[in-house]
N, C-alpha and C. Protein backbone atom coordinates (compact mmCIF):
# COMPACT_ATOMS: atom_id res chain seq x y z
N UNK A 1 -1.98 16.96 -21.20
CA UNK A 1 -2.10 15.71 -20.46
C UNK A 1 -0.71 15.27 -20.00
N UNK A 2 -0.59 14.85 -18.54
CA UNK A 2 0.69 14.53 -18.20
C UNK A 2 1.15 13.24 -18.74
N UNK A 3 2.08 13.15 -19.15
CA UNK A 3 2.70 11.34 -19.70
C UNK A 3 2.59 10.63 -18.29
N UNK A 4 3.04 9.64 -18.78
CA UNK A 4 2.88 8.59 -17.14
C UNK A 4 4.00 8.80 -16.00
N UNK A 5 5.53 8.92 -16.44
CA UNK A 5 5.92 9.44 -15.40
C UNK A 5 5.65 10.57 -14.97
N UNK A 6 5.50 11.56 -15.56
CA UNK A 6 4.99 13.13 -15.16
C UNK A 6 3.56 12.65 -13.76
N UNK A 7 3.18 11.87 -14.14
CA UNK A 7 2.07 11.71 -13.39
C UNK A 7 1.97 10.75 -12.53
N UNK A 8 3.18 9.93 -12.27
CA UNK A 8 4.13 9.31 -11.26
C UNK A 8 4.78 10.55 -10.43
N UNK A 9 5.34 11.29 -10.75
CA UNK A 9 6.24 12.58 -10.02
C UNK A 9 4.85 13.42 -9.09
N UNK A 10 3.93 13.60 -9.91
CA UNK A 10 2.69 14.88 -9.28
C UNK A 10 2.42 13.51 -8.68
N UNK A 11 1.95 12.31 -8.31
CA UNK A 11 1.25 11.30 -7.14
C UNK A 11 2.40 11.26 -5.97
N UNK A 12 3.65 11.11 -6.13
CA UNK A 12 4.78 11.54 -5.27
C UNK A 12 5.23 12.77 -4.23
N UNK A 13 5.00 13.24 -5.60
CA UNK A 13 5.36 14.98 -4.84
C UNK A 13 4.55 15.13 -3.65
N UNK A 14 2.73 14.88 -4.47
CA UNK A 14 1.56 15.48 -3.99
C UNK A 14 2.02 14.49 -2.63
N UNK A 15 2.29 12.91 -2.15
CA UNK A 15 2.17 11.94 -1.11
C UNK A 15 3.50 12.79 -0.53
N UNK A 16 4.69 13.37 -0.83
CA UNK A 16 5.87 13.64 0.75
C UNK A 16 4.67 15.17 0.90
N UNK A 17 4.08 15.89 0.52
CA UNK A 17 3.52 17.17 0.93
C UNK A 17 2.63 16.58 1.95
N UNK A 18 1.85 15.03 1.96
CA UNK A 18 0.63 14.66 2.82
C UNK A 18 -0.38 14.89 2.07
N UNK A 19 -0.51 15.56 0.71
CA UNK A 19 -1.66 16.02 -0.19
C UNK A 19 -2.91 14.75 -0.57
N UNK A 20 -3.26 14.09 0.32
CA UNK A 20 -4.45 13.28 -0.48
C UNK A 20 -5.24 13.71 -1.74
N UNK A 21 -5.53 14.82 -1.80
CA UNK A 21 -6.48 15.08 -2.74
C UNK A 21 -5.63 15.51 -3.81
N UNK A 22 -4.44 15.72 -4.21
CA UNK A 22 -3.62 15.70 -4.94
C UNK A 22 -3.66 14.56 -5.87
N UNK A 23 -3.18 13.92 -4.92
CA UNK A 23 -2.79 12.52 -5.11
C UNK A 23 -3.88 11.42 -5.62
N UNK A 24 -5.02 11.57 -4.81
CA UNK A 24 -6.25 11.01 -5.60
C UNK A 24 -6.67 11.48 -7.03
N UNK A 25 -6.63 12.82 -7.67
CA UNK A 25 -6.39 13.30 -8.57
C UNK A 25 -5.59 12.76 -9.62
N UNK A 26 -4.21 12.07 -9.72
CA UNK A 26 -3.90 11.15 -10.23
C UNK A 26 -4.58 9.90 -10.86
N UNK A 27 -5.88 9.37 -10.26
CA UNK A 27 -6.46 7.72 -9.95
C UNK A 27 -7.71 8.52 -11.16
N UNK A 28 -7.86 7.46 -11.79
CA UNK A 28 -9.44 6.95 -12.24
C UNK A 28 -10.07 7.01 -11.34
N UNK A 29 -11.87 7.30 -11.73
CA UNK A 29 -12.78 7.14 -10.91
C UNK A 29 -12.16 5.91 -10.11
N UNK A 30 -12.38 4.42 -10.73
CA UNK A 30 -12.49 3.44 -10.65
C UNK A 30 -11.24 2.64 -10.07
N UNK A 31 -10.25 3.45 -9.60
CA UNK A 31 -9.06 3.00 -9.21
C UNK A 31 -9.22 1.82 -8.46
N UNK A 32 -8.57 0.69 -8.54
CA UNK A 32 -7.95 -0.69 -8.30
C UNK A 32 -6.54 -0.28 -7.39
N UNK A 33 -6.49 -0.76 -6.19
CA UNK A 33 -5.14 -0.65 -5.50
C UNK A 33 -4.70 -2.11 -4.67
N UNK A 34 -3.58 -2.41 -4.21
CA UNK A 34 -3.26 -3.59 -3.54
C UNK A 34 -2.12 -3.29 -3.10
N UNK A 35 -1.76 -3.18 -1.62
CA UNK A 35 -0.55 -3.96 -0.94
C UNK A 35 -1.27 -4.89 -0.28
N UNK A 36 -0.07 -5.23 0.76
CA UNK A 36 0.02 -6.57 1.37
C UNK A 36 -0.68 -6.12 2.55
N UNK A 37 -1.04 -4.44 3.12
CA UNK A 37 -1.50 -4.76 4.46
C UNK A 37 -3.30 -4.34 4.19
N UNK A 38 -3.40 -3.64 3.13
CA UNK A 38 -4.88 -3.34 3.07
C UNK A 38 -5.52 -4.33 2.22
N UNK A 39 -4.80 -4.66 1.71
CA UNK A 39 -5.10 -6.22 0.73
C UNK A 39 -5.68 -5.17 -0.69
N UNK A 40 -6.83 -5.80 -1.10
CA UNK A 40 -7.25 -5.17 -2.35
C UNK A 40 -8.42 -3.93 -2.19
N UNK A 41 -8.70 -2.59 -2.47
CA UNK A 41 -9.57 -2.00 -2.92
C UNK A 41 -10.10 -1.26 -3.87
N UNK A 42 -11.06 -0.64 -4.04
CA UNK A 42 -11.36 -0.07 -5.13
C UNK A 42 -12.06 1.06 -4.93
N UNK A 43 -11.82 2.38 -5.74
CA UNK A 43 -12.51 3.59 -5.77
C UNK A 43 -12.34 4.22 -4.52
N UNK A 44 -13.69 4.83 -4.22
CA UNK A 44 -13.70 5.40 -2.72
C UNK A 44 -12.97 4.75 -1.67
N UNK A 45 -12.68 3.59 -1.18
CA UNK A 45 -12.02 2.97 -0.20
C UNK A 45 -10.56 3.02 -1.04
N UNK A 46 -9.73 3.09 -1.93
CA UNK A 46 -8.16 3.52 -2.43
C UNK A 46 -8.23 5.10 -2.02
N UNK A 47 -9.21 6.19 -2.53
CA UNK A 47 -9.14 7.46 -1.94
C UNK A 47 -8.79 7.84 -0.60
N UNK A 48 -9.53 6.95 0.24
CA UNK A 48 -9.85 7.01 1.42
C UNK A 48 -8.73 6.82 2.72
N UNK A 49 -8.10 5.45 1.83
CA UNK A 49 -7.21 5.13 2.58
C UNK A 49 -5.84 6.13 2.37
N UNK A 50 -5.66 6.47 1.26
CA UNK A 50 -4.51 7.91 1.34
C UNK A 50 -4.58 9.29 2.08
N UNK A 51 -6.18 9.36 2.38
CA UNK A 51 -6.75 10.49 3.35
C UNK A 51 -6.28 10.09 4.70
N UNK A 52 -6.66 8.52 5.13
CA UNK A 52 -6.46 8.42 6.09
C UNK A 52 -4.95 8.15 6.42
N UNK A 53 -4.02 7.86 5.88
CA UNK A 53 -2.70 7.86 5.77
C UNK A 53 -1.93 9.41 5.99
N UNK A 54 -2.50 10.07 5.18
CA UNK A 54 -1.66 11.30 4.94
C UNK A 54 -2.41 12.05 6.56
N UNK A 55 -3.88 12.22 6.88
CA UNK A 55 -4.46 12.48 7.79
C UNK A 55 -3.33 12.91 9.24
N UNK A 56 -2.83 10.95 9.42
CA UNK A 56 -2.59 10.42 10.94
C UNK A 56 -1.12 9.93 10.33
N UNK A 57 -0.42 10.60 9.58
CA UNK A 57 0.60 10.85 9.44
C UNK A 57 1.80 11.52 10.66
N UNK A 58 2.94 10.95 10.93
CA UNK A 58 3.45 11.26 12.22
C UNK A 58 5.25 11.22 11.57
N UNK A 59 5.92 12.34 12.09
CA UNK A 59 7.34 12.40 11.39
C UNK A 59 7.91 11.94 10.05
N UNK A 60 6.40 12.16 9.57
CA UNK A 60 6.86 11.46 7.78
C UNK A 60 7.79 12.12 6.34
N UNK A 61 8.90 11.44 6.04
CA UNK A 61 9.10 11.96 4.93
C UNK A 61 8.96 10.70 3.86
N UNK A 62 9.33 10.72 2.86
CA UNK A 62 9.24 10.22 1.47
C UNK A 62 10.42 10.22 0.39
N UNK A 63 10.60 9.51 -0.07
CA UNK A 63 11.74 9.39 -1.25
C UNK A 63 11.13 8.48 -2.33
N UNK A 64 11.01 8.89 -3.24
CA UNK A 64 10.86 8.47 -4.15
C UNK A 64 11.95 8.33 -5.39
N UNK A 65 12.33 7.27 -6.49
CA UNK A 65 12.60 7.27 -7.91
C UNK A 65 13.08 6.04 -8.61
N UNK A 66 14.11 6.07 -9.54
CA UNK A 66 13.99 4.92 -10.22
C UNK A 66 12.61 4.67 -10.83
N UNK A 67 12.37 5.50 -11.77
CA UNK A 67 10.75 5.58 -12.09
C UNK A 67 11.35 5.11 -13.78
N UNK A 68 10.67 3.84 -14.20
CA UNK A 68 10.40 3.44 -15.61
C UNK A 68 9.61 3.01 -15.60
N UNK A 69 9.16 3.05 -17.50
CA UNK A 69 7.55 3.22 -17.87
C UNK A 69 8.17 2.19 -18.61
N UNK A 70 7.26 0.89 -18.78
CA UNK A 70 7.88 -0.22 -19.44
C UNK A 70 7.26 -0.20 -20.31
N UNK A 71 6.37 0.09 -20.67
CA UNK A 71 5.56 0.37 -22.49
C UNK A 71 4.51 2.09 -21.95
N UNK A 72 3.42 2.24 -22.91
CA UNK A 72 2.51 3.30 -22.52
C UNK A 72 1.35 2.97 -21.61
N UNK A 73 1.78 1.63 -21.09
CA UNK A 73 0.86 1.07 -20.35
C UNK A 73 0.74 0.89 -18.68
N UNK A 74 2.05 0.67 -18.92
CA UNK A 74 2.75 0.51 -17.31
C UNK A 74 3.81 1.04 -16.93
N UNK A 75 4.18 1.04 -16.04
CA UNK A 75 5.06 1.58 -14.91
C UNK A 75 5.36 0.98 -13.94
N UNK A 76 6.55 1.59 -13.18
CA UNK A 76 7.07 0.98 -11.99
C UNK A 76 8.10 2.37 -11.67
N UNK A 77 8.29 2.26 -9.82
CA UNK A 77 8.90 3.15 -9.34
C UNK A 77 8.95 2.39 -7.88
N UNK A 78 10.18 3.01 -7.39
CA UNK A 78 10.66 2.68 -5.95
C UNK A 78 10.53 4.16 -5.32
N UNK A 79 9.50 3.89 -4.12
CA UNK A 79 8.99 4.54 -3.23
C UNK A 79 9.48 3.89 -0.97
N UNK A 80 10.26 5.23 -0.64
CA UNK A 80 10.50 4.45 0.61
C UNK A 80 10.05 5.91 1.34
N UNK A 81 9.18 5.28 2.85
CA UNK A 81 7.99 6.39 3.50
C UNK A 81 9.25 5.82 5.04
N UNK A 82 9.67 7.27 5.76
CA UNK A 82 9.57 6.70 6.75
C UNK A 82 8.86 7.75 8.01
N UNK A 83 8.27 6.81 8.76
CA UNK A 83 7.55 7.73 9.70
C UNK A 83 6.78 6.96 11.00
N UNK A 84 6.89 7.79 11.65
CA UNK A 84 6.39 6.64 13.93
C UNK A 84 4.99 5.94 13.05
N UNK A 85 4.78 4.62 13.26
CA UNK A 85 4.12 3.58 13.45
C UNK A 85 3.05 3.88 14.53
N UNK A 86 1.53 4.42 14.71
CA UNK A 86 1.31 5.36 15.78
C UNK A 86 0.84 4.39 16.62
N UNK A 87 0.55 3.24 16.57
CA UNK A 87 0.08 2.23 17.33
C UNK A 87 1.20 1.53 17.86
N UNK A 88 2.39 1.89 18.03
CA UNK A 88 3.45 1.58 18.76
C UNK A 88 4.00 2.86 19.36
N UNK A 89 4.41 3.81 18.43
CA UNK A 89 5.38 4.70 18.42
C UNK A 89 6.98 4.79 17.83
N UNK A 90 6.61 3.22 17.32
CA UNK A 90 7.73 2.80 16.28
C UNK A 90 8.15 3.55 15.06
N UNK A 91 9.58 3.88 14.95
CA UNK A 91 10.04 4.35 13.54
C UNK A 91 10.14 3.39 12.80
N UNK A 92 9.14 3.37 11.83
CA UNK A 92 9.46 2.41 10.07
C UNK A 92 10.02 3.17 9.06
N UNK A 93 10.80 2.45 8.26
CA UNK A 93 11.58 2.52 6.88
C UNK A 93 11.06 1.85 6.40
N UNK A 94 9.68 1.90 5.11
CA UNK A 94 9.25 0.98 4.68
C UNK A 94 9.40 1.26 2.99
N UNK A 95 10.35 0.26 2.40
CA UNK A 95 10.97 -0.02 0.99
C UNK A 95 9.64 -0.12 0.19
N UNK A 96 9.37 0.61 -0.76
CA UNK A 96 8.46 -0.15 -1.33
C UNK A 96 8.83 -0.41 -2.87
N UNK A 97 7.93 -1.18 -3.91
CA UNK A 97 8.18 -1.13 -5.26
C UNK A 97 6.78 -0.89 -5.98
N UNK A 98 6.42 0.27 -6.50
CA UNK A 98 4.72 0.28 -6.78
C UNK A 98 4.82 0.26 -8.82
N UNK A 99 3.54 -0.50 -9.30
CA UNK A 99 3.66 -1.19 -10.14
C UNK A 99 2.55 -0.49 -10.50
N UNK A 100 1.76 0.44 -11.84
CA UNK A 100 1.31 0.99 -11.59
C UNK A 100 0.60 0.76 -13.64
N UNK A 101 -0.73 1.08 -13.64
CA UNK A 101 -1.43 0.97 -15.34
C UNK A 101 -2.21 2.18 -15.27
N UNK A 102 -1.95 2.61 -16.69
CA UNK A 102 -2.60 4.07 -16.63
C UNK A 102 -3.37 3.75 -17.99
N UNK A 103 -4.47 4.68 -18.29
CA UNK A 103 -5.69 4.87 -19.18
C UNK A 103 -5.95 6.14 -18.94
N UNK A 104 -6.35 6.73 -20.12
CA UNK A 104 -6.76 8.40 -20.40
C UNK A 104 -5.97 8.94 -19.28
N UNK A 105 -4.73 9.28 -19.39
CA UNK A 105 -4.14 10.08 -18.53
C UNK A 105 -4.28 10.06 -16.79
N UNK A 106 -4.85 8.73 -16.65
CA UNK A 106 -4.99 8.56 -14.96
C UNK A 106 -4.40 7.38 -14.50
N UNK A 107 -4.23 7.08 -13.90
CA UNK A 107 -3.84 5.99 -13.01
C UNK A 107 -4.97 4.94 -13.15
N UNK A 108 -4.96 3.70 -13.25
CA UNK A 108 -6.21 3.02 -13.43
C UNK A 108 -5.95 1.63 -12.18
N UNK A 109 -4.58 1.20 -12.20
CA UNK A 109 -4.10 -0.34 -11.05
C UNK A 109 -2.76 0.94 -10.46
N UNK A 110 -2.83 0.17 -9.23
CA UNK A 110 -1.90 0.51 -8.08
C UNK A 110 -1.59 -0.46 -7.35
N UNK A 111 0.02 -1.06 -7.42
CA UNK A 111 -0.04 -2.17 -6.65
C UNK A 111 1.07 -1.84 -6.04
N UNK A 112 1.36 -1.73 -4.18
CA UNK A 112 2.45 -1.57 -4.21
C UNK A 112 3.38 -2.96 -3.34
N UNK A 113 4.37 -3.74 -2.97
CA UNK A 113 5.09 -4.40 -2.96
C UNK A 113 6.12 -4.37 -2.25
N UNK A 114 5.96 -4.93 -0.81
CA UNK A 114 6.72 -5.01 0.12
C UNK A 114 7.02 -6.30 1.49
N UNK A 115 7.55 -6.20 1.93
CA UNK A 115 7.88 -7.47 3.30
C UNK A 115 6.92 -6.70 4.34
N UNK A 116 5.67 -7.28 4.56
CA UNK A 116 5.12 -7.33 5.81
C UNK A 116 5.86 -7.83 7.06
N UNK A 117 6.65 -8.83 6.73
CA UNK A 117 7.87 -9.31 8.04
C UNK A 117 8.74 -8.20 8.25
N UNK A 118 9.44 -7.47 7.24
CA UNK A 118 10.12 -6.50 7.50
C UNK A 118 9.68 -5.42 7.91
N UNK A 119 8.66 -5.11 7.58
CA UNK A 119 7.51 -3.81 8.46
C UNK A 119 7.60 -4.27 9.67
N UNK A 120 6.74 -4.99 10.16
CA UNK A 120 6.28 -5.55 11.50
C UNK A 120 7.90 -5.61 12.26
N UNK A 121 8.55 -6.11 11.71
CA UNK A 121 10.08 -5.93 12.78
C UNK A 121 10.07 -5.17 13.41
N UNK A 122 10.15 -3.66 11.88
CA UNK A 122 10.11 -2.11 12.88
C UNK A 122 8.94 -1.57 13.51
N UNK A 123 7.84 -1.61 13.30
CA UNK A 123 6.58 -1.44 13.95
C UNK A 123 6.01 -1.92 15.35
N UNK A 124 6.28 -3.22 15.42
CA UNK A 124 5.92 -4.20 16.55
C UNK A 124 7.24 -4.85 16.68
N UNK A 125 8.69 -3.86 16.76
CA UNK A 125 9.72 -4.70 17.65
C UNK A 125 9.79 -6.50 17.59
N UNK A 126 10.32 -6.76 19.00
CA UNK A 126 10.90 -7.80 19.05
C UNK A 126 9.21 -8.87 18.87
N UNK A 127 8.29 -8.33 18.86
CA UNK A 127 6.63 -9.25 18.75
C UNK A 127 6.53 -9.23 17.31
N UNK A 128 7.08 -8.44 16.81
CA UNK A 128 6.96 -8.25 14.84
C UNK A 128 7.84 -9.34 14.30
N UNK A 129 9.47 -9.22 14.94
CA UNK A 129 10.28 -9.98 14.50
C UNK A 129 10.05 -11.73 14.76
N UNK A 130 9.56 -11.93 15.84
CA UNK A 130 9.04 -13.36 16.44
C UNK A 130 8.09 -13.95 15.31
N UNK A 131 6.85 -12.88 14.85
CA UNK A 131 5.81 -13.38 14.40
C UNK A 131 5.54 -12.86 12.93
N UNK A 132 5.75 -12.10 12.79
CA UNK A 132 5.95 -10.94 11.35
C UNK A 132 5.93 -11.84 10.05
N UNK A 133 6.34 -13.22 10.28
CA UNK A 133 6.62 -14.21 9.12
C UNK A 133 5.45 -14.65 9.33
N UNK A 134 4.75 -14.92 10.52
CA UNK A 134 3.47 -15.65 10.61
C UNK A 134 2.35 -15.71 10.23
N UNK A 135 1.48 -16.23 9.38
CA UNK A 135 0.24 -15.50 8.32
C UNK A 135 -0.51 -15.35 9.47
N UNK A 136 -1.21 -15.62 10.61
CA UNK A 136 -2.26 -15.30 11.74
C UNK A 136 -1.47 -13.96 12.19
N UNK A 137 -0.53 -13.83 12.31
CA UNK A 137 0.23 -12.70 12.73
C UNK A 137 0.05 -11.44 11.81
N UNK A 138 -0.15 -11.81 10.44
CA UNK A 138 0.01 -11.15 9.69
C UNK A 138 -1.55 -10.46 9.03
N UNK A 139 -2.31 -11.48 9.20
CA UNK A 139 -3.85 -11.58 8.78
C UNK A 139 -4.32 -10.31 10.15
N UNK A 140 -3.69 -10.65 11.18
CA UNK A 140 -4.02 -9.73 12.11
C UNK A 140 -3.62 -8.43 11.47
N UNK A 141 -2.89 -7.80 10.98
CA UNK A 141 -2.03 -6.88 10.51
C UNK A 141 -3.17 -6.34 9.69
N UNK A 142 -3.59 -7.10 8.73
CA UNK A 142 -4.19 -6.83 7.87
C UNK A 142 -5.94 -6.41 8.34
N UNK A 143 -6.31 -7.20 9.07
CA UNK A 143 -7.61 -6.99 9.84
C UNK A 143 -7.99 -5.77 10.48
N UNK A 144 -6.37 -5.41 11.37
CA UNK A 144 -6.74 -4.16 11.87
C UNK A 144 -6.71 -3.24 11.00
N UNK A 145 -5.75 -2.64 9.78
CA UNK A 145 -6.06 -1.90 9.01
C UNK A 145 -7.33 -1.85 8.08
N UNK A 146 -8.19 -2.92 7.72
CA UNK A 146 -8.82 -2.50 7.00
C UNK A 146 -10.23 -2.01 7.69
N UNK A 147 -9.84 -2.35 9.24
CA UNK A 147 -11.07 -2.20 10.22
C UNK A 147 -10.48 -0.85 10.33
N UNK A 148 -9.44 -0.27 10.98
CA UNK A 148 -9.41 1.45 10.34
C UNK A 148 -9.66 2.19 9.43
N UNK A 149 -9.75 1.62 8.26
CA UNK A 149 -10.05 2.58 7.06
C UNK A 149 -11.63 2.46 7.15
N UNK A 150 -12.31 1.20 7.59
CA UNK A 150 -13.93 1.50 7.01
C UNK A 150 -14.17 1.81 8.65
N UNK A 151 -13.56 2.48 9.78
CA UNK A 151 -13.89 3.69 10.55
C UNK A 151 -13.89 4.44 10.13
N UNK A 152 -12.61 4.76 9.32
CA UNK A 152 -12.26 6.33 9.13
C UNK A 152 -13.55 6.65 8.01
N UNK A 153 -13.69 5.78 7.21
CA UNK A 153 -14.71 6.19 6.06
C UNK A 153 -16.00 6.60 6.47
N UNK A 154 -16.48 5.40 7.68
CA UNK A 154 -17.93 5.89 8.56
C UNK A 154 -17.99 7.50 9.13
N UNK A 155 -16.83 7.36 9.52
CA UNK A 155 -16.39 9.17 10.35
C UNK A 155 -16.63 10.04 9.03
N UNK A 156 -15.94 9.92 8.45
CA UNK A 156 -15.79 10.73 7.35
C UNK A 156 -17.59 11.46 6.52
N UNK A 157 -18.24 9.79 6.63
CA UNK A 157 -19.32 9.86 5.51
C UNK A 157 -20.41 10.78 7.17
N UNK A 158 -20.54 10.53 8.19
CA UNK A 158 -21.07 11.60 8.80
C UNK A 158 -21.55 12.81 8.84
């Protein structure tokens, strides 16, 4: 059984390769996930959305570390993705900090932790930087992604 960072490193590795199914491999059935732009999901829709990420993936690399396990319970690691924004064509650098609870050797919460204002800068330019602070601005942000993932899932379940 991998310890928790060991199994922080294989969810990493498997995400700069593009490996979804790697990477889902990591998660409990029942996986719990949250950033700021998909808001909260669970199970099949956390799978889903790393399929569809790694999928429509565009000049992406990954860095990951700074990985500590603060008891046998939790974790934390700094994760930064950068890669074209495809609904612009924008290059993002997006910092992240993911916060992470494991049970029987899986991943069980996934939370990861970042500036939606600072995304949107690089994503949506000088319209990101104007509004990027703005929660309607931002709720939009959030609307359209989660209206992509339960496409991609309809496509998918076809």
């Amino acid at each position: 059984m991998d310890t928790n960072p060991q199994l922080i490193e294989k969810f990493y590795t498997a995400f700069q390769q593009l490996d979804a199914a790697a990477m889902n491999s990591c998660y409990s059935e029942d996986i719990v996930f949250f950033d700021p732009v998909f808001g909260l999901l669970k199970g099949g829709e956390v799978r889903s959305m790393w399929e569809m990420l790694c999928k429509n993936a565009r000049q992406f690399s990954l860095t990951y570390g700074n990985i500590v396990a603060l008891d046998d319970e939790y974790s934390t690691c700094d994760w930064t993705a950068t890669y074209i924004f495809s609904a612009t064509g924008k290059q993002v650098v997006n910092k992240v900090k993911a916060n992470m609870r494991f049970a029987g050797g899986k991943i069980i919460e996934h939370s990861d932790g970042f500036s939606v204002h600072k995304w949107s800068k690089q994503a949506f330019g000088l319209t990101g930087t104007l509004f990027g602070w703005n929660s309607f601005f931002q709720n939009k942000i959030k609307n359209t992604a989660r209206k992509n993932l339960m496409k991609f899932m309809e496509a998918k379940n076809k």
